[in-house]
Protein backbone atom coordinates (compact mmCIF):
# COMPACT_ATOMS: atom_id res chain seq x y z
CA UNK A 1 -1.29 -0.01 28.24
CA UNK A 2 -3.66 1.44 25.45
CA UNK A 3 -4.26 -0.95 22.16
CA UNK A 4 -2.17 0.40 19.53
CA UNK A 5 -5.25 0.04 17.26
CA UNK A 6 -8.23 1.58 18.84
CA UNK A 7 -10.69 0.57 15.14
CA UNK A 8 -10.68 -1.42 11.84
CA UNK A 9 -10.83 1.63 9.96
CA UNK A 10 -7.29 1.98 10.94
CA UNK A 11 -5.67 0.78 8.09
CA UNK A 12 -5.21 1.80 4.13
CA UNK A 13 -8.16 2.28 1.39
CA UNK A 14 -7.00 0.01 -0.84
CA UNK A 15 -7.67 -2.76 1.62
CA UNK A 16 -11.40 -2.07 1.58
CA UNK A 17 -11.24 -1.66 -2.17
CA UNK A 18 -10.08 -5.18 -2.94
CA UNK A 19 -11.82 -6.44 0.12
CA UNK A 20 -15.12 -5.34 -2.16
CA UNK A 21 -13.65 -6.90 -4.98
CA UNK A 22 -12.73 -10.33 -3.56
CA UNK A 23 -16.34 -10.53 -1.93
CA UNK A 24 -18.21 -10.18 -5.13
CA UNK A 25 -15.26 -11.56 -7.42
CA UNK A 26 -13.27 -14.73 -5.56
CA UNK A 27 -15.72 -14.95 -2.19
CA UNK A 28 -13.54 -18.56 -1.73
CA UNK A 29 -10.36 -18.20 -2.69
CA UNK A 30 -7.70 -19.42 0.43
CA UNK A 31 -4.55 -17.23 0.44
CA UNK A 32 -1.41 -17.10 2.74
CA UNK A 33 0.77 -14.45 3.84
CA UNK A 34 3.96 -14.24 5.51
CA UNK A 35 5.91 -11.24 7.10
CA UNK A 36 9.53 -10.59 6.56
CA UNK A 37 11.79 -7.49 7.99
CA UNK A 38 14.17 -6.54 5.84
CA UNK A 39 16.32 -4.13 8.24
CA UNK A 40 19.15 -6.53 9.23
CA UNK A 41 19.78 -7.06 12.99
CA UNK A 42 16.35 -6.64 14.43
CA UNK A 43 15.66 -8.72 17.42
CA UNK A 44 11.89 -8.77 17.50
CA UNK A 45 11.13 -12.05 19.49
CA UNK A 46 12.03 -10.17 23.07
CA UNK A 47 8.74 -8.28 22.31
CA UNK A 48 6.42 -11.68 20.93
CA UNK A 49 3.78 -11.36 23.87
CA UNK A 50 3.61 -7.33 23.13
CA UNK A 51 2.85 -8.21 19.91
CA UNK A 52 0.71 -11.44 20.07
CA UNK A 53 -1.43 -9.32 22.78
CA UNK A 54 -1.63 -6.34 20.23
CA UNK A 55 -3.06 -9.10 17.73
CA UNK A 56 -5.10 -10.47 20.25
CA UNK A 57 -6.89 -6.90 20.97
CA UNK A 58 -7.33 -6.41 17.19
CA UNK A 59 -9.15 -9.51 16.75
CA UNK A 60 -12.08 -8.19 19.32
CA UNK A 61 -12.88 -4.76 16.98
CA UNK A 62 -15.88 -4.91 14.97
CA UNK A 63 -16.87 -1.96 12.91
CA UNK A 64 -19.29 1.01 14.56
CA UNK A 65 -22.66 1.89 12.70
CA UNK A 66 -20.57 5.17 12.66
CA UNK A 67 -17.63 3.66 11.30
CA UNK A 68 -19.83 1.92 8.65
CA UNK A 69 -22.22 4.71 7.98
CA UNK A 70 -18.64 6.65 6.65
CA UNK A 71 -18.14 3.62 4.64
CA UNK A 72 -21.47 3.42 3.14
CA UNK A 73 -20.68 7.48 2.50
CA UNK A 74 -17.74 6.52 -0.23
CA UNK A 75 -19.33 6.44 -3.95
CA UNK A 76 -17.71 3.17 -4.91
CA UNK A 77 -18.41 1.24 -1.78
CA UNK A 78 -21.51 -0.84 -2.77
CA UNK A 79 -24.24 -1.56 0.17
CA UNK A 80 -23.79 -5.36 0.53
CA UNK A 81 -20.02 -5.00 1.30
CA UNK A 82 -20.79 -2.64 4.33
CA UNK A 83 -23.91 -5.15 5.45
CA UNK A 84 -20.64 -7.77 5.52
CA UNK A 85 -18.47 -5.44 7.65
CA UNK A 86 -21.33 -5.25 9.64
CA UNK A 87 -20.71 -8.93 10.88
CA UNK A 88 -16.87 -8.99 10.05
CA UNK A 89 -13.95 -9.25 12.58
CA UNK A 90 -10.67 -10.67 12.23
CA UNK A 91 -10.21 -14.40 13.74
CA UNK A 92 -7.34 -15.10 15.77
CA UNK A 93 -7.34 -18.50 14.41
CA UNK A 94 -5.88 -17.40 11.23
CA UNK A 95 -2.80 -15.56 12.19
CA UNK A 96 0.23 -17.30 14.17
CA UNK A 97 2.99 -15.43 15.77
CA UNK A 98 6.77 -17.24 16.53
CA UNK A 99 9.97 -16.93 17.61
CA UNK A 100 12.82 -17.17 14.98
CA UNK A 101 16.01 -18.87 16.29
CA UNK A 102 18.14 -15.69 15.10
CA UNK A 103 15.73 -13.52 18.01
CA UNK A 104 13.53 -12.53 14.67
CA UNK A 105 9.78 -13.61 13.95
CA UNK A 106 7.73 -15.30 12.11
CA UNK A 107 4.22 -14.20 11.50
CA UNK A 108 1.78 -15.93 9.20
CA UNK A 109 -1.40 -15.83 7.97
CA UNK A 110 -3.63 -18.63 6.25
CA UNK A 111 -7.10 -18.95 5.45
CA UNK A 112 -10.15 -17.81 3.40
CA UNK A 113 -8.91 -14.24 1.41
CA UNK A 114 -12.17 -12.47 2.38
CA UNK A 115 -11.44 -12.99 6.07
CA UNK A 116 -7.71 -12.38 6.15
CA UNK A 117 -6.73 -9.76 4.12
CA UNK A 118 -7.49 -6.84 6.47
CA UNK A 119 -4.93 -8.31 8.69
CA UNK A 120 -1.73 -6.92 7.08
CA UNK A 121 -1.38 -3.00 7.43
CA UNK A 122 -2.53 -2.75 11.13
CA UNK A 123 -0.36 -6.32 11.89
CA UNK A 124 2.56 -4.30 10.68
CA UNK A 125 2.02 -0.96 12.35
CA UNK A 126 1.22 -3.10 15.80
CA UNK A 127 5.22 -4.55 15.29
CA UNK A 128 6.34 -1.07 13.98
CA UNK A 129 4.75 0.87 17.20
CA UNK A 130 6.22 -2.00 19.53
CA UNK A 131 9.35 -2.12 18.04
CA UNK A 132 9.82 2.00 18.84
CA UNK A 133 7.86 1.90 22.01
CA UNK A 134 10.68 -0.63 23.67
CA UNK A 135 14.09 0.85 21.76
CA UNK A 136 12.92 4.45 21.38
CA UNK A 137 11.49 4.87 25.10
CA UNK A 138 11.71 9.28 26.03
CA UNK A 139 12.09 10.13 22.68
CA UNK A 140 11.40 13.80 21.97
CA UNK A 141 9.45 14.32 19.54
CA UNK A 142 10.89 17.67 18.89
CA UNK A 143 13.12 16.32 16.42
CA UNK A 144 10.13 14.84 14.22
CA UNK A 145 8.63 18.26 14.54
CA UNK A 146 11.71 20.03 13.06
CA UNK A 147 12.46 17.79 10.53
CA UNK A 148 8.17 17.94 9.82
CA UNK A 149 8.64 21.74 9.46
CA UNK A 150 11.56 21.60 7.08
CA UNK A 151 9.82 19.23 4.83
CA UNK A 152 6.79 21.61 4.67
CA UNK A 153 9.08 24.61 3.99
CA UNK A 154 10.82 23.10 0.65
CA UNK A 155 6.88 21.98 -0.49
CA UNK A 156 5.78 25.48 -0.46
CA UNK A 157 9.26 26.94 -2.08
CA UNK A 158 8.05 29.00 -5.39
CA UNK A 159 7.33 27.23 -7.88
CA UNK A 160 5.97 24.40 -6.87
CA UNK A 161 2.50 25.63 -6.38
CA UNK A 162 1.09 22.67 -7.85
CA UNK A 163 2.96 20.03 -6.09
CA UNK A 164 0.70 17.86 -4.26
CA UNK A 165 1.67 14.86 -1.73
CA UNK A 166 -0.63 12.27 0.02
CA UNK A 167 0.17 10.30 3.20
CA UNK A 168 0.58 6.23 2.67
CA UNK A 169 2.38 5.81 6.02
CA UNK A 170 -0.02 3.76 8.02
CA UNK A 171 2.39 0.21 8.02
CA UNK A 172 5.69 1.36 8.91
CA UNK A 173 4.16 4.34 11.19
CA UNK A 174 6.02 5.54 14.27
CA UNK A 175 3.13 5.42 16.08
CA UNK A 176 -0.59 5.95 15.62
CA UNK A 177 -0.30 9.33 17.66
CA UNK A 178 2.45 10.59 15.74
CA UNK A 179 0.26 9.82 12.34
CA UNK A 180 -2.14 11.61 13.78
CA UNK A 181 -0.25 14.75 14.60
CA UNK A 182 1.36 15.05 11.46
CA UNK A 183 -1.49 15.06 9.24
CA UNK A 184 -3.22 17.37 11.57
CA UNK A 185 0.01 19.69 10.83
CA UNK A 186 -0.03 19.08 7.06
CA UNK A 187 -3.75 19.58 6.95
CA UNK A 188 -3.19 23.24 8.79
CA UNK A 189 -0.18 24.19 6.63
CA UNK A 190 -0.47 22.78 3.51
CA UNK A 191 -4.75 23.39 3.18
CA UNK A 192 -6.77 20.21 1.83
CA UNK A 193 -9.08 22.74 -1.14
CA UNK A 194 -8.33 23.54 -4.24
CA UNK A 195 -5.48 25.34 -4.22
CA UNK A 196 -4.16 23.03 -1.09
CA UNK A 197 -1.16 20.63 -1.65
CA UNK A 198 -2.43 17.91 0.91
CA UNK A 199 -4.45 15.44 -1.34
CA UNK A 200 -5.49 13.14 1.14
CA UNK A 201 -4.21 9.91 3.51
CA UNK A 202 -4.45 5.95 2.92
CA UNK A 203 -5.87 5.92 6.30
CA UNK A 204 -9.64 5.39 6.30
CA UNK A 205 -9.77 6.47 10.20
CA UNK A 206 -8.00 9.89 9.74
CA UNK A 207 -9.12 10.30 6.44
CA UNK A 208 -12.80 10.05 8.65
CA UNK A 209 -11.88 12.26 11.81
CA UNK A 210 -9.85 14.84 10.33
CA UNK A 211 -12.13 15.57 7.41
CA UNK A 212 -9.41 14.12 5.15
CA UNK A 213 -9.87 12.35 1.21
CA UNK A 214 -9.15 8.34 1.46
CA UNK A 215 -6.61 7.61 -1.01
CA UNK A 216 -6.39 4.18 -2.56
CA UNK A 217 -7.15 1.63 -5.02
CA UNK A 218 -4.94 -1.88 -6.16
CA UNK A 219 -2.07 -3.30 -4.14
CA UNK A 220 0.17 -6.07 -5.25
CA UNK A 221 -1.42 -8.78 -3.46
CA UNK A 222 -4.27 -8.49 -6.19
CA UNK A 223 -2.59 -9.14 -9.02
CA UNK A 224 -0.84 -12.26 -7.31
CA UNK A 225 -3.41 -13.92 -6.37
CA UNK A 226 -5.00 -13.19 -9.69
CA UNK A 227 -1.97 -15.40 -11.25
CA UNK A 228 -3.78 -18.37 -9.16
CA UNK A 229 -7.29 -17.34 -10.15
CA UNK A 230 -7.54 -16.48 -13.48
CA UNK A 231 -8.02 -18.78 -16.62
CA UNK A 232 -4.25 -18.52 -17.65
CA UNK A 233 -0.58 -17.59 -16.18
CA UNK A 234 0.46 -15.09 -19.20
CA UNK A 235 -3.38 -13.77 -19.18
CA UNK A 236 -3.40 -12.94 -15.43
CA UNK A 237 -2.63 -9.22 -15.69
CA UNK A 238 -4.82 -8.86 -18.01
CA UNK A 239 -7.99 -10.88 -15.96
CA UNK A 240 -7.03 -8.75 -12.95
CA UNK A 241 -7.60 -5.17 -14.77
CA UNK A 242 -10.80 -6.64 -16.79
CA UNK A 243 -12.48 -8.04 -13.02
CA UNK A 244 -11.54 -4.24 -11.51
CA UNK A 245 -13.17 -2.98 -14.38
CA UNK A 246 -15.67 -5.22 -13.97
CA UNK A 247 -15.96 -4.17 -10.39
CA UNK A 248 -15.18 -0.45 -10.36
CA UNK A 249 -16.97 0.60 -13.56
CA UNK A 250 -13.94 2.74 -14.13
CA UNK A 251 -13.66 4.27 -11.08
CA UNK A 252 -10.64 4.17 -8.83
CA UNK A 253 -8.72 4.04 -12.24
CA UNK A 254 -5.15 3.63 -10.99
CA UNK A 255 -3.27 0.67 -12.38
CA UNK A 256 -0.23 -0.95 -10.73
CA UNK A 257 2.38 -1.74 -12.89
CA UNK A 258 5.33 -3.39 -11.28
CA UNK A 259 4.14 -6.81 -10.63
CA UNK A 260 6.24 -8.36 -13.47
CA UNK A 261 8.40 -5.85 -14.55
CA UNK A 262 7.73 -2.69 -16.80
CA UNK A 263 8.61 -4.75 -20.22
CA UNK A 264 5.26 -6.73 -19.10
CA UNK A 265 3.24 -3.85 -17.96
CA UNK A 266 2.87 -2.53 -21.32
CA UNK A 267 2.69 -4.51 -23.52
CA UNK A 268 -0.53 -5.76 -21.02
CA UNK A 269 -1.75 -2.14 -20.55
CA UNK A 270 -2.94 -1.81 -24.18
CA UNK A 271 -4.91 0.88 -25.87
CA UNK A 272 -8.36 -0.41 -24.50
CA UNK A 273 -7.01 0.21 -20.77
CA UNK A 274 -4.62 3.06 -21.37
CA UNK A 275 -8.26 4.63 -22.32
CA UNK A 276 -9.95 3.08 -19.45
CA UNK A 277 -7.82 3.60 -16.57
CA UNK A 278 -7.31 7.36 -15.14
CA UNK A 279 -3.36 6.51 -14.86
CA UNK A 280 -0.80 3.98 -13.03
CA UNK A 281 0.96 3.96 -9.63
CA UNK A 282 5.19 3.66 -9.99
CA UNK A 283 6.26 1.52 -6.56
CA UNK A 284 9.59 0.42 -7.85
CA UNK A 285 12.71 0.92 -10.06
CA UNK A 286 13.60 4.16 -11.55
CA UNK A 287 11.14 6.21 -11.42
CA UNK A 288 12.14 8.98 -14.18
CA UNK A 289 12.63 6.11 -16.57
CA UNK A 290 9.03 4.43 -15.55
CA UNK A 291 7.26 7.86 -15.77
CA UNK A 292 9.43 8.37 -19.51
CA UNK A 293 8.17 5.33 -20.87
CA UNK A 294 4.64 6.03 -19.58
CA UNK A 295 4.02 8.83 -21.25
CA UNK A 296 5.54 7.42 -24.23
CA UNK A 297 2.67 4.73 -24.65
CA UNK A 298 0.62 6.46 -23.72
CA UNK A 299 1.16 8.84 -26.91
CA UNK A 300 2.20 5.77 -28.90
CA UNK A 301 -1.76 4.33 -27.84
CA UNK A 302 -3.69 8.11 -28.61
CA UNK A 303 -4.23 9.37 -25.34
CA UNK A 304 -2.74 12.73 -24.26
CA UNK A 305 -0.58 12.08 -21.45
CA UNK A 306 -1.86 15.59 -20.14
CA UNK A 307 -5.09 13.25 -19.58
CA UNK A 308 -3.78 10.92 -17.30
CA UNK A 309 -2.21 10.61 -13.90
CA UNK A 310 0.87 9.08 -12.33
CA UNK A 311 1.29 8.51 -8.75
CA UNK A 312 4.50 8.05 -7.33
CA UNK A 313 4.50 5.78 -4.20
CA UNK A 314 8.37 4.01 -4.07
CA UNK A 315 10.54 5.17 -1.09
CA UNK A 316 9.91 9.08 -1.31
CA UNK A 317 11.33 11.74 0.17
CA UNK A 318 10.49 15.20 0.10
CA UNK A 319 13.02 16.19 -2.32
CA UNK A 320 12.50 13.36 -4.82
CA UNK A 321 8.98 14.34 -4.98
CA UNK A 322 10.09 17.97 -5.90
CA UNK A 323 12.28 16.13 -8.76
CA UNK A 324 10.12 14.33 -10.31
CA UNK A 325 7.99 17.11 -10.17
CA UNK A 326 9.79 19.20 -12.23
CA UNK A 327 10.79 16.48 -14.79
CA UNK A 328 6.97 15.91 -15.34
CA UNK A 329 4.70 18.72 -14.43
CA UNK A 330 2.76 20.15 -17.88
CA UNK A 331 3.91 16.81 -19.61
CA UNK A 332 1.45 14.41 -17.59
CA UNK A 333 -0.71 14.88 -14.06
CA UNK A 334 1.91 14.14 -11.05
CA UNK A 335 0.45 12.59 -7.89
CA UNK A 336 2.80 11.41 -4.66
CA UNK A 337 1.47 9.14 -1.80
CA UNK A 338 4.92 9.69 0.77
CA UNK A 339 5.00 6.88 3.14
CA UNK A 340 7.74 5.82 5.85
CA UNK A 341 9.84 9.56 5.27
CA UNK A 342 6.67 10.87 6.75
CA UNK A 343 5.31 8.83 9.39
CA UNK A 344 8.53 7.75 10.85
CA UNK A 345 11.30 9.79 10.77
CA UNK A 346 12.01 11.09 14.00
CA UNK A 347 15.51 9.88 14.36
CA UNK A 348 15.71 6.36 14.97
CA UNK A 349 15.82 4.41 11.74
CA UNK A 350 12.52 2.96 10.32
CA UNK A 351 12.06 -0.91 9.96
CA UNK A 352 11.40 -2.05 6.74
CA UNK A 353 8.55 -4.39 7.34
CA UNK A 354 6.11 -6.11 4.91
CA UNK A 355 3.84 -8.67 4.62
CA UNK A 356 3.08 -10.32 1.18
CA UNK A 357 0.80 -12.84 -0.34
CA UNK A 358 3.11 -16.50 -0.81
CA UNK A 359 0.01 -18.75 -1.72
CA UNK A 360 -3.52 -18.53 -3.38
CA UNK A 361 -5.83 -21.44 -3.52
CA UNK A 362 -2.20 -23.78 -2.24
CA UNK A 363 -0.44 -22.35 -5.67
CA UNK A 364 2.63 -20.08 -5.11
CA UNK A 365 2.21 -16.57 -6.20
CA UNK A 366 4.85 -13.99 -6.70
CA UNK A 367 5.63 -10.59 -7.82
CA UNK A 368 8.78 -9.95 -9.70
CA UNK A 369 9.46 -6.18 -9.18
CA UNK A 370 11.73 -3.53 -10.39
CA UNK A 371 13.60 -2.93 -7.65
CA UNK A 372 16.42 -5.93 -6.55
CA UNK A 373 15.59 -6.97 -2.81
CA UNK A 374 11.59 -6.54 -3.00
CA UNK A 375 10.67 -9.92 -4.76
CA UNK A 376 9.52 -12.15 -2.20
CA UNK A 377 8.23 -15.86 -2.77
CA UNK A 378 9.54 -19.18 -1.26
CA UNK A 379 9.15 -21.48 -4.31
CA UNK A 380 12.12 -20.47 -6.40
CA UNK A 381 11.13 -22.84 -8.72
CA UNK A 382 7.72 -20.93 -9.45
CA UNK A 383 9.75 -17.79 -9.69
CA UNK A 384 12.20 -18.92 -12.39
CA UNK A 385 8.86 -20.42 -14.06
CA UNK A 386 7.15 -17.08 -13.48
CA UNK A 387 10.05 -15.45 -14.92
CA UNK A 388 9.82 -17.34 -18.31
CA UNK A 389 6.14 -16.97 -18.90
CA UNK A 390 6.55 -13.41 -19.11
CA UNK A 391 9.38 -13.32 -21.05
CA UNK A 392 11.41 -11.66 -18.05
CA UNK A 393 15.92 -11.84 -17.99
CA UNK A 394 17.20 -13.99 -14.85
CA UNK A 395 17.72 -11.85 -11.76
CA UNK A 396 21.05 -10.02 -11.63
CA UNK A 397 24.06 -11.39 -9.51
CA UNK A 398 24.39 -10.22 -6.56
């Protein structure tokens, strides 16, 4: 049977982008990761060997002078990071793969940050394509297709002639083929120019083949294992913008802003960075509220909202992103990376599947987000302590 990833390009930007960061920035910090499903009643320790022989393939890629000559192409990708993917591959060593007593899995990762973090988007789309590949077996694809072509039709409805979507679907894909086909369809209906309403895709190896824009800059793990790595806990947003600034020079000016709660956010995200950064990326809790309040400070700290950019990237749908379209559009610049409702919905319901950072340098890290359900840490004690540094309430009852 094929490998389900074919190249180490086959994963999301922002993995490169903090790769860069951590070589030049925290070269030895050790990290840990662990993966949890959160779709109830899914049985994936039938299909272990699948995916420990998935993970076993992955660990023999290395990158292509091709594949690296497109890297050295990208303007913020400095020449001694791709001299390092010249000599990088994954190391089996680092990952482990068991069986969970309830049929589920277990799947950890420990060691050096440099050498570990590109494990987690193409670890998750190997379970997500195995997963569908066993319980999905003569699946027509003809009902992807139509729902595909419905989603297109409401993006190019009047009106909406500046609506403009990006694909982030690489973790909880379908399958690599099916990513593949659909942004070759978006790219032919929806135009990639000026006056097209396909922005671009997370994934580095379409974003190469089809001619497409990577898309990408901060993910959460960052600013977690910054709360290990900086000089203080309540400083630790604040360390993590000031070392991307350090690193990016103001490019790739998106900040993420749900890693302790929105309360926290701002009053971090003062006027120095409103100024500095291009904008911020929404990924959980209400997102009409969160893109309210942003363009309240930024007004309340002198920058025209018109100036800046907010990316939606939380759950979407189609139809949300035409909502908060029209709530914002001519107030503030509207961006939306559409994940899982693109790449894998063909019928069969999605997994929800993630794999987070638990431990940097043998200290528990943890984000506390917006949305109930999405915090994930296994030292509740460091959570409640977490929780009080930033001045956050105690989690709702459930």
């Amino acid at each position: 049977m094929p490998s389900i990833i074919h190249s180490l390009l086959d994963t999301d930007l922002y993995k490169f982008t903090m790769m860069q960061a951590v070589l030049h920035q925290f070269p030895s910090a050790q990290v840990e990761y662990k993966f949890k499903c959160r779709t109830p009643n899914t049985p994936l320790a039938p299909y272990i060997d699948e995916i420990r022989d998935e993970i076993r393939r992955l660990c023999r890629l290395c990158f292509t002078d091709d594949e690296l000559a497109y890297m050295r192409s990208l303007r913020f990708i400095k020449s001694d990071f791709v001299d390092f993917l010249g000599l990088f591959k994954l190391n089996e060593k680092y990952i482990a793969v068991e069986p969970l007593a309830d049929g589920e899995i277990d799947i950890r990762v420990r060691g050096p940050w440099l050498h570990t973090i590109m494990f987690e988007i193409p670890v998750l789309a190997i379970v997500s394509e195995v997963w569908f590949r066993n319980t999905a077996t003569g699946l027509d694809l003809g009902e992807g297709r139509r729902r595909l072509r419905a989603k297109l039709d409401s993006l190019q409805a009047t009106g909406l002639a500046h609506l403009k979507i990006a694909d982030y679907g690489t973790r909880r894909r379908f399958s690599r083929a099916w990513q593949r086909e659909l942004l070759q369809t978006l790219k032919d209906r929806l135009g990639t120019d000026a006056d097209g309403k396909l922005t671009g895709t997370s994934n580095v190896l379409f974003a190469k083949e089809l001619g497409l824009r990577p898309m990408g800059t901060m993910a959460h793990e960052y600013l977690q294992a910054c709360q290990a790595l900086g000089p203080r806990l309540r400083d630790t947003q604040v360390f993590a913008f000031e070392k991307w600034a350090q690193e990016y020079r103001g490019d790739l000016g998106i900040a993420l802003s749900d890693v302790y709660g929105m309360n926290a956010f701002l009053r971090d995200f003062d006027m120095y960075f409103c100024k500095l950064f291009d904008g911020a990326r929404h990924d959980s809790g209400d997102p009409f509220n969160w893109g309210e309040r942003m363009i309240e400070h930024y007004a309340a700290n002198r920058c025209d909202p018109r100036t800046k950019l907010l990316i939606f990237s939380d759950g979407l749908t189609i139809p949300r992103c035409i909502e908060l379209f029209k709530r914002f559009h001519g107030r503030i610049q509207v961006a939306f990376g559409v994940g899982t409702n693109l790449t894998n919905d063909l019928g069969p319901p999605a997994l929800s599947i993630v794999m987070k950072m638990i431990q940097c340098n043998g200290q528990p890290v943890a984000k506390i987000s917006d949305t109930p359900g999405k915090t994930m840490v296994e030292d509740k004690g460091y959570l409640a302590y977490l929780r009080q540094v930033f001045d956050l309430p105690p989690p709702a009852a459930s």
